[in-house]
C-alpha atoms as a PDB file:
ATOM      1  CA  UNK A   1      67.987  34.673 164.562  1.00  0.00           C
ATOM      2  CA  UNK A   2      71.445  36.078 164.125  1.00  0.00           C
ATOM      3  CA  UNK A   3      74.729  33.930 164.333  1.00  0.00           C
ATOM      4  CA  UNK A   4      76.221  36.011 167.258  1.00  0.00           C
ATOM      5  CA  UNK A   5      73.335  34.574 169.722  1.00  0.00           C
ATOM      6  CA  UNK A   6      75.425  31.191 169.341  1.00  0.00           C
ATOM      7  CA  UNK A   7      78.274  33.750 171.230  1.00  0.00           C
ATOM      8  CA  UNK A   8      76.436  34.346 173.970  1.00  0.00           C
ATOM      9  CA  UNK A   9      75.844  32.153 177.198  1.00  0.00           C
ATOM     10  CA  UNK A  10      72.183  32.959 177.813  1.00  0.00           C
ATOM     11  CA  UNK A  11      71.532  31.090 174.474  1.00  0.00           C
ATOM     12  CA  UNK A  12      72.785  27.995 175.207  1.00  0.00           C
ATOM     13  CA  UNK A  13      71.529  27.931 178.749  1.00  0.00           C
ATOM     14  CA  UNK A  14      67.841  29.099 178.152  1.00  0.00           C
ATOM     15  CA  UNK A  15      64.991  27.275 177.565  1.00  0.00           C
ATOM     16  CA  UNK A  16      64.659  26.557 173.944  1.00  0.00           C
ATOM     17  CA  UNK A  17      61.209  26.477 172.173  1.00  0.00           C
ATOM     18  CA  UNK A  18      59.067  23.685 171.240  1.00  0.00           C
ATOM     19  CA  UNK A  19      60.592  22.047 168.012  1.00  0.00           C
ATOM     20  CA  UNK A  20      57.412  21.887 165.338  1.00  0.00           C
ATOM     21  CA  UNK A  21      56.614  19.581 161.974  1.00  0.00           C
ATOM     22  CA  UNK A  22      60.179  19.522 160.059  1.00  0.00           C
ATOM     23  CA  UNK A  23      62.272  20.554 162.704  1.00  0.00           C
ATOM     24  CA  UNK A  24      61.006  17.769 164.790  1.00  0.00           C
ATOM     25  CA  UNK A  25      60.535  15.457 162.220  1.00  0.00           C
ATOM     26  CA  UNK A  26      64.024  15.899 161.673  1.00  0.00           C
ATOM     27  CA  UNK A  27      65.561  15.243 164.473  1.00  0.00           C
ATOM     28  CA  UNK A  28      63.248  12.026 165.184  1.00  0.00           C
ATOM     29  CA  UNK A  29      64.948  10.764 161.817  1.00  0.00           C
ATOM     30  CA  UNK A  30      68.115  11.569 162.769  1.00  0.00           C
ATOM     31  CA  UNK A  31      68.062   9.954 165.995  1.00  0.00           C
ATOM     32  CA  UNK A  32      66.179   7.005 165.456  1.00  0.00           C
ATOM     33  CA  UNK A  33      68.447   6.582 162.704  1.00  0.00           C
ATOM     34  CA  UNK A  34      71.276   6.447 164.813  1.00  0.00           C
ATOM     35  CA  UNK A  35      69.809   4.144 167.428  1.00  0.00           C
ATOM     36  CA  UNK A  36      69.016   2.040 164.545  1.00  0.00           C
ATOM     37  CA  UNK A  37      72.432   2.099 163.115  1.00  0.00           C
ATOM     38  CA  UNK A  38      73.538   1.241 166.853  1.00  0.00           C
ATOM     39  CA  UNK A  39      71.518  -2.167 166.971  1.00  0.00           C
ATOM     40  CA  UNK A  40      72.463  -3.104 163.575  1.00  0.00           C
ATOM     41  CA  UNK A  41      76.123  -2.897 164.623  1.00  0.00           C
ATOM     42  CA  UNK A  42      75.177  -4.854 167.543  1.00  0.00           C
ATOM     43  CA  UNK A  43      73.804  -7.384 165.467  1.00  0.00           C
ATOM     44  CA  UNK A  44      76.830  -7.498 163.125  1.00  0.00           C
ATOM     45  CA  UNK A  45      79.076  -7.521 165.480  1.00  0.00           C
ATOM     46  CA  UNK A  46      77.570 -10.486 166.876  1.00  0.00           C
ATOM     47  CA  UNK A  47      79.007 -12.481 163.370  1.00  0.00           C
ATOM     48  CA  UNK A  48      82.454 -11.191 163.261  1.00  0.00           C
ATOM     49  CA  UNK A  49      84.633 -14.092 163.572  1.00  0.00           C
ATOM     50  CA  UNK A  50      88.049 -11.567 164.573  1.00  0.00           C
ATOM     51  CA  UNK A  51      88.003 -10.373 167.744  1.00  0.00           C
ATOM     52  CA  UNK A  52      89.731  -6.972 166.626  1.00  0.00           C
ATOM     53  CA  UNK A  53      86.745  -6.115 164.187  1.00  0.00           C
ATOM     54  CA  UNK A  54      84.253  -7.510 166.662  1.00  0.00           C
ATOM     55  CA  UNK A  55      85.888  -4.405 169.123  1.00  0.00           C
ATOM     56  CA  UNK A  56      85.398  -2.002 166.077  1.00  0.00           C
ATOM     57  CA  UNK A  57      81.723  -3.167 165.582  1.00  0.00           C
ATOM     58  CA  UNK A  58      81.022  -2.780 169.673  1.00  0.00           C
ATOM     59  CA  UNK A  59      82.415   0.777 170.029  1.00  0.00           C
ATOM     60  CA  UNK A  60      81.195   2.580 166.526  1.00  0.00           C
ATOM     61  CA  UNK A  61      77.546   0.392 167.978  1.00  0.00           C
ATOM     62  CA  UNK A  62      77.484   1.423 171.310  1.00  0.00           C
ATOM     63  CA  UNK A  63      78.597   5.522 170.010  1.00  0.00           C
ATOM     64  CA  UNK A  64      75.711   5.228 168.005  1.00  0.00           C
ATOM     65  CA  UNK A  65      73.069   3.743 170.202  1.00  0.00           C
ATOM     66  CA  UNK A  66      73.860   6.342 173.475  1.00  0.00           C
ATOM     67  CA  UNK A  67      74.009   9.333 171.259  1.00  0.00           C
ATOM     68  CA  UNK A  68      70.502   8.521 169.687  1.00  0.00           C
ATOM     69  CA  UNK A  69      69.128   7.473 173.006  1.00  0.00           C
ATOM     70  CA  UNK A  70      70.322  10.131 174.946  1.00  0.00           C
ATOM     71  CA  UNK A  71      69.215  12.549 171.863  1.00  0.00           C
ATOM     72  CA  UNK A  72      65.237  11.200 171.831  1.00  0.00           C
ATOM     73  CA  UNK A  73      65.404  11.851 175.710  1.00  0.00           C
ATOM     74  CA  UNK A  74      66.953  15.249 175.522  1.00  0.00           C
ATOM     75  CA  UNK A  75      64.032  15.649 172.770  1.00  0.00           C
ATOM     76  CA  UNK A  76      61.415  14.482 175.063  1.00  0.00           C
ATOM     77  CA  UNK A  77      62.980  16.895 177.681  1.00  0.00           C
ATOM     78  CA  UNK A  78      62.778  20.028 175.610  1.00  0.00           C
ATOM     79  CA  UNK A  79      58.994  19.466 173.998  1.00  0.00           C
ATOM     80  CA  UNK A  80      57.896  19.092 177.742  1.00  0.00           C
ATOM     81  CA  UNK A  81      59.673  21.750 178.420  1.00  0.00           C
ATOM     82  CA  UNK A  82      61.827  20.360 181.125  1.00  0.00           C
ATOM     83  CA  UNK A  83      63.943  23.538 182.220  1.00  0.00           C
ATOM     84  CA  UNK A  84      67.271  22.051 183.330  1.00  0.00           C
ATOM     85  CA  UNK A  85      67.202  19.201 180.941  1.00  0.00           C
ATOM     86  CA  UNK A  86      66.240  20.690 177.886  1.00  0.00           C
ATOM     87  CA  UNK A  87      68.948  23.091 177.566  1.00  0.00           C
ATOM     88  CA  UNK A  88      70.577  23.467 174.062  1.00  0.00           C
ATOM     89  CA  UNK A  89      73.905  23.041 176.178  1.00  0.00           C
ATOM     90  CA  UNK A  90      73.164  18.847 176.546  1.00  0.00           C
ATOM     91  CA  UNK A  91      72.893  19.061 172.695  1.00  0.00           C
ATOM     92  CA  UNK A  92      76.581  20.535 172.595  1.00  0.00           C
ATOM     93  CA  UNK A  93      77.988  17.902 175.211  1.00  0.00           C
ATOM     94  CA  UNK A  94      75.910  15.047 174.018  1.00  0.00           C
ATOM     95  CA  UNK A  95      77.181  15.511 170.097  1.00  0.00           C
ATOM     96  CA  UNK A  96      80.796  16.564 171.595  1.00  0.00           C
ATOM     97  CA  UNK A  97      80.486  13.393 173.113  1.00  0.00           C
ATOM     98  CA  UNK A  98      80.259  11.599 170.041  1.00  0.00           C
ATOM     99  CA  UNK A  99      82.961  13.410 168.033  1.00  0.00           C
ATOM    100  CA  UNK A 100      85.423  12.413 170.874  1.00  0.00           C
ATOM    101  CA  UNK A 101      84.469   9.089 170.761  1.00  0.00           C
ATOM    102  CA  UNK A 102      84.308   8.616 166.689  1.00  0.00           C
ATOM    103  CA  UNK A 103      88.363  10.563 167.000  1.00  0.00           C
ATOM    104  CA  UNK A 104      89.103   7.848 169.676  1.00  0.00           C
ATOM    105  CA  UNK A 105      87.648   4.839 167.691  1.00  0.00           C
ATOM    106  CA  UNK A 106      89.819   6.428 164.371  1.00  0.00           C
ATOM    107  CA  UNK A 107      93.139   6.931 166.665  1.00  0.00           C
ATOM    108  CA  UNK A 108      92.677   3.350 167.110  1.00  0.00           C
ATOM    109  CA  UNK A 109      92.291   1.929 163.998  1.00  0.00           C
ATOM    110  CA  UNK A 110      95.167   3.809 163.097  1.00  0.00           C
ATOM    111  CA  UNK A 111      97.408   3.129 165.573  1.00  0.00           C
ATOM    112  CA  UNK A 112      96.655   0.381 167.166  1.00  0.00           C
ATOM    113  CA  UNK A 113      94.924  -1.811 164.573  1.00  0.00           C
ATOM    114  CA  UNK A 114      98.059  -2.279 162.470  1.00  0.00           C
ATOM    115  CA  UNK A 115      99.853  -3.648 165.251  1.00  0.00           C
ATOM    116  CA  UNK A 116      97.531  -5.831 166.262  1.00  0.00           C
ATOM    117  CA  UNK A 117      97.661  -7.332 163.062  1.00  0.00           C
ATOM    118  CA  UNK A 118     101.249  -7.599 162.875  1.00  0.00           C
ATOM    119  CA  UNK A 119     101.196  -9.326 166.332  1.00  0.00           C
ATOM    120  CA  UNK A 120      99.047 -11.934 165.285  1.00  0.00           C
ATOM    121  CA  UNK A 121     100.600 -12.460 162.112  1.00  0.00           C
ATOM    122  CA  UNK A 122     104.083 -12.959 164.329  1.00  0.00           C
ATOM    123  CA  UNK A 123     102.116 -15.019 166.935  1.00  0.00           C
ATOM    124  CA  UNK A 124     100.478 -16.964 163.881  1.00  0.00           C
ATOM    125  CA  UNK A 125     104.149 -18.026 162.687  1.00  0.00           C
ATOM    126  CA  UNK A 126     105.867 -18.645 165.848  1.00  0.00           C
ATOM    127  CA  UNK A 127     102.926 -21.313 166.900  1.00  0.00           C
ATOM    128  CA  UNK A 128     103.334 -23.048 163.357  1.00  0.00           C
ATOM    129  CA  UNK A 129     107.161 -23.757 164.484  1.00  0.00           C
ATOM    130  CA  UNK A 130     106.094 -24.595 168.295  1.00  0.00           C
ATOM    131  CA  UNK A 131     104.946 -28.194 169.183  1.00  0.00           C
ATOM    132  CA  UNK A 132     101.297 -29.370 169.422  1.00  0.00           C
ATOM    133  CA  UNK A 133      99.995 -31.078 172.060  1.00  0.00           C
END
């Protein structure tokens, strides 16, 4: 296979051959991995005492578990040859998918992270000066 077929729109909208021993293997790892990692965030998440972190844990979880569920089913889709759904272009939207949302959860710990800190740090000292009930 030559590089310039991934140039050309009949590749990515053909039906793609049946993935055999590594190849397969490989991307059952990979995904189950994922889906894995997705639960175990879950889990976590479920023991965060900060609300901000407990927002981290649910989005990097939830990137996780859809883009290894939706990968095994896009698997099971191209080894029963399913024309429409087991095109290599899903593959391309499905993991495009996931680097928008992993630059979306880092534009937020960047950005917004910090100032949620420093808002609860300023909320933190202006309720030790208020009044309790």
């Amino acid at each position: 296979m030559s590089i310039f077929h991934l140039f050309e729109l009949s590749y990515w909208f053909q039906q793609p051959f049946i993935a055999r021993q590594w190849s397969l293997r490989g991307w059952v790892i990979i995904l189950l991995i994922l889906v894995f990692v997705g639960i175990v965030g879950k889990i976590w998440q479920l023991k965060q005492s900060e609300k901000v972190v407990r927002q981290i844990f649910n989005r990097l979880s939830n990137i996780s578990l859809i883009v290894g569920l939706l990968g095994l089913l896009w698997l099971f889709f191209r080894q029963q040859q399913v024309p429409f759904f087991a095109w290599r272009f899903w593959l391309v939207l499905l993991f495009g998918g996931l680097l928008w949302s992993i630059v979306r959860t880092i534009i937020f710990l960047v950005r917004r992270y910090p100032e949620i800190k420093v808002e609860k740090a300023e909320k933190a000292l202006k309720d030790r000066y208020l009044p309790k009930k």
